[in-house]
C-alpha atoms as a PDB file:
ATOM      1  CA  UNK A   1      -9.151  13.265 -19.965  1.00  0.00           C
ATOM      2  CA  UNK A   2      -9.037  12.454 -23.929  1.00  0.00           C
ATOM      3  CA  UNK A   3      -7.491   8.932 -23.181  1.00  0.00           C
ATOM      4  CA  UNK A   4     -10.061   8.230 -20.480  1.00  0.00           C
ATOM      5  CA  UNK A   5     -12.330   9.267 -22.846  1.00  0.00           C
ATOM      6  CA  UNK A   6     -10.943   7.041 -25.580  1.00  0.00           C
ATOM      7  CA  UNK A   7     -11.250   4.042 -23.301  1.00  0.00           C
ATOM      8  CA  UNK A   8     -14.229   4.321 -21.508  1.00  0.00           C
ATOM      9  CA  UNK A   9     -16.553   6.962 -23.256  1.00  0.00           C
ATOM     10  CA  UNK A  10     -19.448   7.453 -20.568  1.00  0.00           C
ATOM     11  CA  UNK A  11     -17.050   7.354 -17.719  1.00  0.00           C
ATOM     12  CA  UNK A  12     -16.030  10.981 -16.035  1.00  0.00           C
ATOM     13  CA  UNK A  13     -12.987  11.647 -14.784  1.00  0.00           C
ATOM     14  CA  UNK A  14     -14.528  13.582 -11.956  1.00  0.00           C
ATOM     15  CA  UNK A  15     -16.824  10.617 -10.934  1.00  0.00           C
ATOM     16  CA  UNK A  16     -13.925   8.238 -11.560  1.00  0.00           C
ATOM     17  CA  UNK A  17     -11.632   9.676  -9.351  1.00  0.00           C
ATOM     18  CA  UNK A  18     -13.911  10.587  -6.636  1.00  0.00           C
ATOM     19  CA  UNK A  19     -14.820   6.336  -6.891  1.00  0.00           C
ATOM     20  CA  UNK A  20     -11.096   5.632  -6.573  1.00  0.00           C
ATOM     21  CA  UNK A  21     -10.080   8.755  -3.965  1.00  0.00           C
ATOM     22  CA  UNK A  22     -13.363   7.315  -1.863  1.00  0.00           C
ATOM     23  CA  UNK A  23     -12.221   3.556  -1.957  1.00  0.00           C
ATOM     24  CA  UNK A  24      -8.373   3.292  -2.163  1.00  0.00           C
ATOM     25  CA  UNK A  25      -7.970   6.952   0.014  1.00  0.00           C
ATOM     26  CA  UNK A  26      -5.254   7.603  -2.843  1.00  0.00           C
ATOM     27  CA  UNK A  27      -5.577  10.580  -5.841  1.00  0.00           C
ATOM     28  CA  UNK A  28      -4.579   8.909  -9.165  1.00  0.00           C
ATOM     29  CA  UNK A  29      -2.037  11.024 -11.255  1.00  0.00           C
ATOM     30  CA  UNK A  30      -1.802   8.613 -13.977  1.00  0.00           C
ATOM     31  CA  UNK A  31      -5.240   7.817 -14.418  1.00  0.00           C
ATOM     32  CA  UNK A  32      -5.647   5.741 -17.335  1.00  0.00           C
ATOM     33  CA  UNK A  33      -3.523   3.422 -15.310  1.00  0.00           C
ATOM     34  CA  UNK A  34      -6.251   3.354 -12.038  1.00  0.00           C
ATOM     35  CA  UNK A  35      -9.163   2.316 -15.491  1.00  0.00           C
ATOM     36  CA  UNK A  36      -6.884  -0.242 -16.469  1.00  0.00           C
ATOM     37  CA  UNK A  37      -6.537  -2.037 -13.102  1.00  0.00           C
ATOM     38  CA  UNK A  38      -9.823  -2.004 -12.430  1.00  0.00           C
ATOM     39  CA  UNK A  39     -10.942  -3.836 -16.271  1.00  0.00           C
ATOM     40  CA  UNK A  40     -11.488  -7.509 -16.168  1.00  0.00           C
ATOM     41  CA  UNK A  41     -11.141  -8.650 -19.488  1.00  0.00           C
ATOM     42  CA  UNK A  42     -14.591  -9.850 -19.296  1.00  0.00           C
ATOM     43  CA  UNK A  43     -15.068  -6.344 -20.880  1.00  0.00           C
ATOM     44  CA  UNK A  44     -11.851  -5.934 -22.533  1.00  0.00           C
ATOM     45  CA  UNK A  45     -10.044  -8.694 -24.445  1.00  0.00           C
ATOM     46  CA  UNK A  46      -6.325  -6.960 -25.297  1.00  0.00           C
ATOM     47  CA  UNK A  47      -3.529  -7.269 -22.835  1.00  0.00           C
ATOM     48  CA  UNK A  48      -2.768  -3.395 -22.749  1.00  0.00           C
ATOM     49  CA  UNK A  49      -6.611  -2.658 -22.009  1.00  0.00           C
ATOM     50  CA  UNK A  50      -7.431  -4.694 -19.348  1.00  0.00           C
ATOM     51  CA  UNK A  51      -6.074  -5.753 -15.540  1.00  0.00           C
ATOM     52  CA  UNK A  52      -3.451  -8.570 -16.333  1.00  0.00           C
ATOM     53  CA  UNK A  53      -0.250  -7.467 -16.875  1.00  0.00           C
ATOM     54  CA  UNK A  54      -0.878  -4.754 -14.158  1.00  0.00           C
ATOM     55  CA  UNK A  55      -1.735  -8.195 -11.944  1.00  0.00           C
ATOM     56  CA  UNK A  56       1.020  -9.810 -12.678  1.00  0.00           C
ATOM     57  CA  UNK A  57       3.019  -6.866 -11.229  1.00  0.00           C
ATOM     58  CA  UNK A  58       1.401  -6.121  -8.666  1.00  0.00           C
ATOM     59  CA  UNK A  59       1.534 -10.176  -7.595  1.00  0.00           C
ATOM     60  CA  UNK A  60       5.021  -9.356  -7.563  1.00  0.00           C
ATOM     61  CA  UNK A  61       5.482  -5.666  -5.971  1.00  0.00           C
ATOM     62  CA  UNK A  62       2.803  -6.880  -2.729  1.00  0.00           C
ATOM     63  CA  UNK A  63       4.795 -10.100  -2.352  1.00  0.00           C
ATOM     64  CA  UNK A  64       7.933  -8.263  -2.020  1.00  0.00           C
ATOM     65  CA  UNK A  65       6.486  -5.721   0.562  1.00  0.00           C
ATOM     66  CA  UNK A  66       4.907  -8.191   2.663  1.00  0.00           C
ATOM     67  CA  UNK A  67       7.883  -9.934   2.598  1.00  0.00           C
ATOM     68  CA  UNK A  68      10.020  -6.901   3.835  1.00  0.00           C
ATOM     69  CA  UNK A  69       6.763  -6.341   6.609  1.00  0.00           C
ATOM     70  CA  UNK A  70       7.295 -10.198   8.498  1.00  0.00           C
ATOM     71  CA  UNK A  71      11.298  -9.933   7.626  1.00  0.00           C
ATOM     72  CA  UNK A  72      11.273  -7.108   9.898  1.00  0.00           C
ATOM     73  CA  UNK A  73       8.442  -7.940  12.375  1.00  0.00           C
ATOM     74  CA  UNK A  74       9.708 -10.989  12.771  1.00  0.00           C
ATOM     75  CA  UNK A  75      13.562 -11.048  12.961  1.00  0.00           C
ATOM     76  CA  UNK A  76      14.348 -14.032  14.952  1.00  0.00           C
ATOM     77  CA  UNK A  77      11.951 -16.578  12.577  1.00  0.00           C
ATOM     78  CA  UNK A  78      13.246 -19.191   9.996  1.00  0.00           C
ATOM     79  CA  UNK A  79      12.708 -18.940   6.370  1.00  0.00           C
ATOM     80  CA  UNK A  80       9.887 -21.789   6.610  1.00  0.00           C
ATOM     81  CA  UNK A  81       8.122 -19.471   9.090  1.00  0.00           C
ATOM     82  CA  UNK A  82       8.478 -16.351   6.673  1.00  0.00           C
ATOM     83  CA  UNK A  83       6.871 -18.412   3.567  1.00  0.00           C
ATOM     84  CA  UNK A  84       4.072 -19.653   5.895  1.00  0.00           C
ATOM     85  CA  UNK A  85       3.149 -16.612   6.950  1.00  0.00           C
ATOM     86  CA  UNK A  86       3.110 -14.378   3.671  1.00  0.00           C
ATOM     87  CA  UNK A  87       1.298 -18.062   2.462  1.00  0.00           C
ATOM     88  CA  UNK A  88      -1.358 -16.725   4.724  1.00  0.00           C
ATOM     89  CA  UNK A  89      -1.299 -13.589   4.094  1.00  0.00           C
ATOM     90  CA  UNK A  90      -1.382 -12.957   0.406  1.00  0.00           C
ATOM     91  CA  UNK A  91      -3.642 -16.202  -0.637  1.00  0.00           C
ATOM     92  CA  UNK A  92      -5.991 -15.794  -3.391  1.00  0.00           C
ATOM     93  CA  UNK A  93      -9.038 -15.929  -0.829  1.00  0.00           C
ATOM     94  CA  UNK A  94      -7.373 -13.662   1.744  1.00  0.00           C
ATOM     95  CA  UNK A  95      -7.133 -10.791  -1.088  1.00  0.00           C
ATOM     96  CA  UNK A  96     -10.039 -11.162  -1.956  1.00  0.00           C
ATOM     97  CA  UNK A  97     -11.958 -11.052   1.067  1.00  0.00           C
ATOM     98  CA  UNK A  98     -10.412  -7.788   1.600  1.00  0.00           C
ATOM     99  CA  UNK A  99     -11.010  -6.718  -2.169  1.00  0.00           C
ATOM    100  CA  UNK A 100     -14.721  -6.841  -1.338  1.00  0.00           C
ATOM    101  CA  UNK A 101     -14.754  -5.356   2.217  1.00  0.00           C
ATOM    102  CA  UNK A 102     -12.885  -1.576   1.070  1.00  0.00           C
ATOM    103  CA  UNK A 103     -15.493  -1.476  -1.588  1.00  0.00           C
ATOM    104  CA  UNK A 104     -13.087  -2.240  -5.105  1.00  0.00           C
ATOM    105  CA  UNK A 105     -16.565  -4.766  -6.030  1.00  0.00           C
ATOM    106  CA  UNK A 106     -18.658  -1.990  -6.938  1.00  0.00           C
ATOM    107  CA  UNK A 107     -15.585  -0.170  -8.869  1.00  0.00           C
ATOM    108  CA  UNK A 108     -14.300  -2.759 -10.507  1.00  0.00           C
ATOM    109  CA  UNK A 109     -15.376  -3.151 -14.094  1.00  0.00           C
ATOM    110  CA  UNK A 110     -16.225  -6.391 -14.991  1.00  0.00           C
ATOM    111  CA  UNK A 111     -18.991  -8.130 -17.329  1.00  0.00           C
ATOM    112  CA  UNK A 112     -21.737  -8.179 -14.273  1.00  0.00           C
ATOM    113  CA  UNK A 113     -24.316 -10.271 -16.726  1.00  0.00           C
ATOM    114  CA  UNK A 114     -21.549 -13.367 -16.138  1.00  0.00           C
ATOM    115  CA  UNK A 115     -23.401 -14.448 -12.691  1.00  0.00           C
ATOM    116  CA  UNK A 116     -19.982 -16.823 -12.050  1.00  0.00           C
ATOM    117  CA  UNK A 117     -17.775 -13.654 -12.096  1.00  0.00           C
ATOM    118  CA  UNK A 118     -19.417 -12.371  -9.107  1.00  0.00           C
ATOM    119  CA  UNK A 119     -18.913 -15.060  -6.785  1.00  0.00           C
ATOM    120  CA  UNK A 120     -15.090 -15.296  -8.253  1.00  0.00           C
ATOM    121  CA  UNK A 121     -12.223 -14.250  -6.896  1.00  0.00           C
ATOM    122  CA  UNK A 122     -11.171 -11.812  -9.648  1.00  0.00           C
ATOM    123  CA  UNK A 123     -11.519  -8.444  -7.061  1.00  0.00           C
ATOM    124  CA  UNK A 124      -8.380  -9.843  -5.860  1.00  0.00           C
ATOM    125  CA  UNK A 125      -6.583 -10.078  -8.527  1.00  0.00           C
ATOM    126  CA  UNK A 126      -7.759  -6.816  -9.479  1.00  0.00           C
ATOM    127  CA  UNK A 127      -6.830  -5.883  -5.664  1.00  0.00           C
ATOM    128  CA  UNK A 128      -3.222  -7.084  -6.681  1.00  0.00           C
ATOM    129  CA  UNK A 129      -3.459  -5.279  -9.974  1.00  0.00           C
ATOM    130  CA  UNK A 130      -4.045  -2.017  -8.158  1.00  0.00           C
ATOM    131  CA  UNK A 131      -1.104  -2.578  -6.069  1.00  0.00           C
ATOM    132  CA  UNK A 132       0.518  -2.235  -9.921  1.00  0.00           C
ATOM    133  CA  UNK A 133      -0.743   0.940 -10.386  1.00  0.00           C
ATOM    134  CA  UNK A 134       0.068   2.587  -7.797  1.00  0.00           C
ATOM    135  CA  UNK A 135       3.629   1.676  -8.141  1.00  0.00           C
ATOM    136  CA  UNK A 136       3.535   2.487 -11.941  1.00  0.00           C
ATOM    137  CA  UNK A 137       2.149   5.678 -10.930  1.00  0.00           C
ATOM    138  CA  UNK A 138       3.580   6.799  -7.185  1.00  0.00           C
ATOM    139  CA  UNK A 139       6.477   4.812  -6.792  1.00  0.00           C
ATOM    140  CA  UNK A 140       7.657   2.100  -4.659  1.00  0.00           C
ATOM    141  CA  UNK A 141       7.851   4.045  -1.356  1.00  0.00           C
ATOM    142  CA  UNK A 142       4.754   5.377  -1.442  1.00  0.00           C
ATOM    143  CA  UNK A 143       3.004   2.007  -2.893  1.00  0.00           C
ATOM    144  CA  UNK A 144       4.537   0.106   0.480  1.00  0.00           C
ATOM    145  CA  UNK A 145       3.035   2.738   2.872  1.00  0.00           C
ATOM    146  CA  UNK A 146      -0.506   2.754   0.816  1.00  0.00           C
ATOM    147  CA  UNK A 147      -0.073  -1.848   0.944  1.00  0.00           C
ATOM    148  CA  UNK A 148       0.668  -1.543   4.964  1.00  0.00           C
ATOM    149  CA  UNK A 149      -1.792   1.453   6.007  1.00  0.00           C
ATOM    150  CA  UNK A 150      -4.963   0.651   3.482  1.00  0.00           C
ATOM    151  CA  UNK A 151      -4.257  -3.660   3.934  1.00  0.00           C
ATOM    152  CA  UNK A 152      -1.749  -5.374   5.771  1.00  0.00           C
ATOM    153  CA  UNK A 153      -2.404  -3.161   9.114  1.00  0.00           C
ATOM    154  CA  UNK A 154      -6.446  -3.078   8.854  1.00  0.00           C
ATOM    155  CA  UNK A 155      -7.264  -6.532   7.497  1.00  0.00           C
ATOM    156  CA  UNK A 156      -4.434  -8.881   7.675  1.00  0.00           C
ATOM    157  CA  UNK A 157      -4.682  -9.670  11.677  1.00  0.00           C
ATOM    158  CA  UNK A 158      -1.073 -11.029  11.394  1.00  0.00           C
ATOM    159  CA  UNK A 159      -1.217 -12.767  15.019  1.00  0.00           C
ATOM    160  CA  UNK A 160      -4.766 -13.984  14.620  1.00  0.00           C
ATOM    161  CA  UNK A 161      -2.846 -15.348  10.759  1.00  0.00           C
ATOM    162  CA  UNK A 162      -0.256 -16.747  13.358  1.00  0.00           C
ATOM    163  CA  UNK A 163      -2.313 -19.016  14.976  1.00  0.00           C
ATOM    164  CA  UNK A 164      -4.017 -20.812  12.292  1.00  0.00           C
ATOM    165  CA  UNK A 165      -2.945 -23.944  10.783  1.00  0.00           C
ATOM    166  CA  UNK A 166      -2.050 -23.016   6.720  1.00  0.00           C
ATOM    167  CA  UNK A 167      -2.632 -26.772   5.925  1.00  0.00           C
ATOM    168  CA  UNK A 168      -6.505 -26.789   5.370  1.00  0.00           C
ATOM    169  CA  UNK A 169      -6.184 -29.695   2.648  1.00  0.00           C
ATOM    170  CA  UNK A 170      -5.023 -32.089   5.321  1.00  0.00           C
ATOM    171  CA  UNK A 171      -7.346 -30.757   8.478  1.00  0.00           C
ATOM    172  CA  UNK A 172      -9.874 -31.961   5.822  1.00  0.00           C
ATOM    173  CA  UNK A 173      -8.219 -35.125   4.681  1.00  0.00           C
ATOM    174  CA  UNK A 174      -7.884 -36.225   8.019  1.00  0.00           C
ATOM    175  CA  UNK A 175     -11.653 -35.241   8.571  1.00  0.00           C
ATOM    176  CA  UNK A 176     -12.904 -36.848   5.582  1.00  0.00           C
ATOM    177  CA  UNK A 177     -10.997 -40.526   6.876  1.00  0.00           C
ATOM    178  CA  UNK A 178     -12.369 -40.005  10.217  1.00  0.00           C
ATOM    179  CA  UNK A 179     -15.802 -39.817   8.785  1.00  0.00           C
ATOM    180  CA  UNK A 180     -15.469 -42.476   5.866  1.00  0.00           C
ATOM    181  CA  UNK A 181     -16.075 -39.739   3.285  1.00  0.00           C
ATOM    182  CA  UNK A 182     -14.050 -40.786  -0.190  1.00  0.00           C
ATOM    183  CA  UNK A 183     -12.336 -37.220  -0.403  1.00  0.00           C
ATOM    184  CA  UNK A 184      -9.890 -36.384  -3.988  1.00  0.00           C
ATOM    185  CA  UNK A 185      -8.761 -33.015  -5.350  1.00  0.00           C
ATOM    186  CA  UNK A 186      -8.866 -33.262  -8.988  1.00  0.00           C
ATOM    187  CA  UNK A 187      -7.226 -30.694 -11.588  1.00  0.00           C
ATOM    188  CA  UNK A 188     -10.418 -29.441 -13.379  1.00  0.00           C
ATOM    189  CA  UNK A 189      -8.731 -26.761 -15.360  1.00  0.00           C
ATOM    190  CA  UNK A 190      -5.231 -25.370 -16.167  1.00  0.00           C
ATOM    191  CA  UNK A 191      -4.587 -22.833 -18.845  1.00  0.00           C
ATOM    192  CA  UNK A 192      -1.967 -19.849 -19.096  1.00  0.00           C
ATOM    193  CA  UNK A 193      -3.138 -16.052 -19.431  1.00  0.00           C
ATOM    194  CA  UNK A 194      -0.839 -13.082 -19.972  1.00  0.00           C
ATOM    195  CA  UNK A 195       2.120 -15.693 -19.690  1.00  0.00           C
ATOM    196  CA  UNK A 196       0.891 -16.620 -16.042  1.00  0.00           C
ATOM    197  CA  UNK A 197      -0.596 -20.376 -15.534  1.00  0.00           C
ATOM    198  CA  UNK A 198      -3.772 -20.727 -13.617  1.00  0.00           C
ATOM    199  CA  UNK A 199      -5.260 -23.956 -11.821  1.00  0.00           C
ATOM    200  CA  UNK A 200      -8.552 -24.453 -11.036  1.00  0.00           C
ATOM    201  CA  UNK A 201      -8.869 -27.523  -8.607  1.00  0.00           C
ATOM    202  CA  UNK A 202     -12.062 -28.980  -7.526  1.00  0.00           C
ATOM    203  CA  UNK A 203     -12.928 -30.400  -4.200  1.00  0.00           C
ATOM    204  CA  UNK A 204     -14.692 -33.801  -4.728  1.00  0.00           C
ATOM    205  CA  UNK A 205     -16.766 -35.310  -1.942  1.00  0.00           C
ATOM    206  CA  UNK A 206     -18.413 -38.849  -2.152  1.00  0.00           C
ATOM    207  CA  UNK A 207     -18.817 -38.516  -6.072  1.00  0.00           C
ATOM    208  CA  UNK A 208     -20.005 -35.168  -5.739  1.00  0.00           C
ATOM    209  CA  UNK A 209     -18.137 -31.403  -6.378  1.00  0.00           C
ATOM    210  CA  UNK A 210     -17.730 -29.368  -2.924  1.00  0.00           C
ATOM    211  CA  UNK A 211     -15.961 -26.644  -3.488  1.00  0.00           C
ATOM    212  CA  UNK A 212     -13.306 -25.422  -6.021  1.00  0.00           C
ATOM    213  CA  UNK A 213     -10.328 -23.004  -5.702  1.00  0.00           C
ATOM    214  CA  UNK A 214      -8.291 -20.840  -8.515  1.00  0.00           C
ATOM    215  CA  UNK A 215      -4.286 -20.187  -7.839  1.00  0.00           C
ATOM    216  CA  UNK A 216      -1.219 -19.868  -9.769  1.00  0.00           C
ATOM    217  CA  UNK A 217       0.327 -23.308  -8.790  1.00  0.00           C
ATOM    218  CA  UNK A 218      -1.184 -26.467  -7.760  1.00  0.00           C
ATOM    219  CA  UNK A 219      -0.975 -25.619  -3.350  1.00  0.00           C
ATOM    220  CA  UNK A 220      -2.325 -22.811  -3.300  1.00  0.00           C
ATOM    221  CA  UNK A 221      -5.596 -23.602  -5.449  1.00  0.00           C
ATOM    222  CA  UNK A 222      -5.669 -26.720  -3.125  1.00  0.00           C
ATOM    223  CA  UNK A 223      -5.901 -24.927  -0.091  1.00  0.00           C
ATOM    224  CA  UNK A 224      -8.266 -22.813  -1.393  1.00  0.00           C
ATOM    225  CA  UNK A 225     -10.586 -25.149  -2.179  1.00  0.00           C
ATOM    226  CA  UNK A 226      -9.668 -27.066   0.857  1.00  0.00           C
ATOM    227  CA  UNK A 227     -11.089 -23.419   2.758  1.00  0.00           C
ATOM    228  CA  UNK A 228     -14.020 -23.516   1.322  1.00  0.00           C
ATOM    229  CA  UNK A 229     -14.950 -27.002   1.727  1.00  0.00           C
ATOM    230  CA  UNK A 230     -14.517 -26.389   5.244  1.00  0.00           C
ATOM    231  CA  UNK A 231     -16.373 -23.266   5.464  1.00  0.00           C
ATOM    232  CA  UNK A 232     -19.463 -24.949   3.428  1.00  0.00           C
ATOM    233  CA  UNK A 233     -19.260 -27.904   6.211  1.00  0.00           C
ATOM    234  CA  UNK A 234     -18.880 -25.873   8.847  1.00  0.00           C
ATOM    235  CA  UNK A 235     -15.275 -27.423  10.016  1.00  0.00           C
END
């Protein structure tokens, strides 16, 4: 109670972990670590106070149990099936999509004054930095059964995933030739966080910017924006 104290004076522990019981359906033991995955650091600058490092593991410990989920669901595919479909699966705008719809929005502390930050997709980072603290705090077991019964089962409609093509950039290449649309993705920002690199690439459409998506390499920010560009045209 001191150290939640220490880091967020006017928050409760009570309230806090009826917030986190009510919208992960898991009781934190460690709680300190549930505050810390849910602080952009919007509100808190230092590495060991906000949701980075615990992203950056949880990144890891979600793509390894989503791996394990299609290895065994799927034990006749290829490798280049596998990558597609956890591609799918654990993309920045998949995560968070399902950040927002189990409620970690309104939990998530974050500086709600920045109006860009709410439109961003930093609840699913902070969904993959929760993944980190459960397994810092339950273990790895328990943080695979909490990953497959609160997401991968409920919101990741892995057959509906099946079906759909993973190459948005060139549905919308080919879209934008069709229709004599001058159609670039441009690298509008790169920088490196907490040791991970982050793109932000920009659709651009006749001169004008359409869409943009954020992702730790070049493809997947690509795509992203490539998603939303289709969304916002109605593709």
């Amino acid at each position: 109670m001191q150290l939640l104290k220490q880091f967020f004076p006017g928050l409760k522990k009570t309230t806090f972990q009826k917030e986190i019981e009510n919208v992960l359906n898991i009781k934190p033991t460690k709680s300190l670590l549930y505050v810390t995955a849910l602080t952009h650091k919007s509100i808190k600058d230092s590495p060991s106070e906000n949701n980075e490092r615990l992203e950056y593991l949880g990144d890891a410990i979600l793509g390894c149990i989503v791996a394990d989920y299609l290895f065994k669901r799927y034990p006749y595919k290829d490798e280049g099936f596998l990558t597609e479909m956890r591609s799918k699966m654990v993309n920045r705008q998949q995560l968070n999509d399902i950040a927002i719809k189990i409620g970690l929005k309104k939990i998530t502390l974050y500086n709600k004054l920045d109006n860009s930050l709410r439109s961003s997709q930093i609840f699913g980072n902070t969904l993959e930095s929760v993944v980190g603290a459960i397994y810092l705090d339950k273990g790895y077991k328990k943080t695979q059964q909490w990953v497959l019964q609160q997401i991968v089962i409920p919101h990741m409609f892995v057959d509906d995933l099946e079906a759909i093509d993973i190459n948005l950039k060139n549905k919308l290449i080919g879209w934008a030739s069709k229709n004599g649309k001058a159609l670039s993705f441009e690298v509008a920002e790169e920088k490196v966080s907490s040791g991970r690199r982050t793109f932000i690439i920009h659709t651009i459409l006749d001169g004008e910017i359409l869409s943009q998506g954020i992702g730790y390499n070049k493809k997947d920010a690509s795509q992203i924006a490539a998603q939303q560009a289709i969304e916002k045209l109605g593709l």
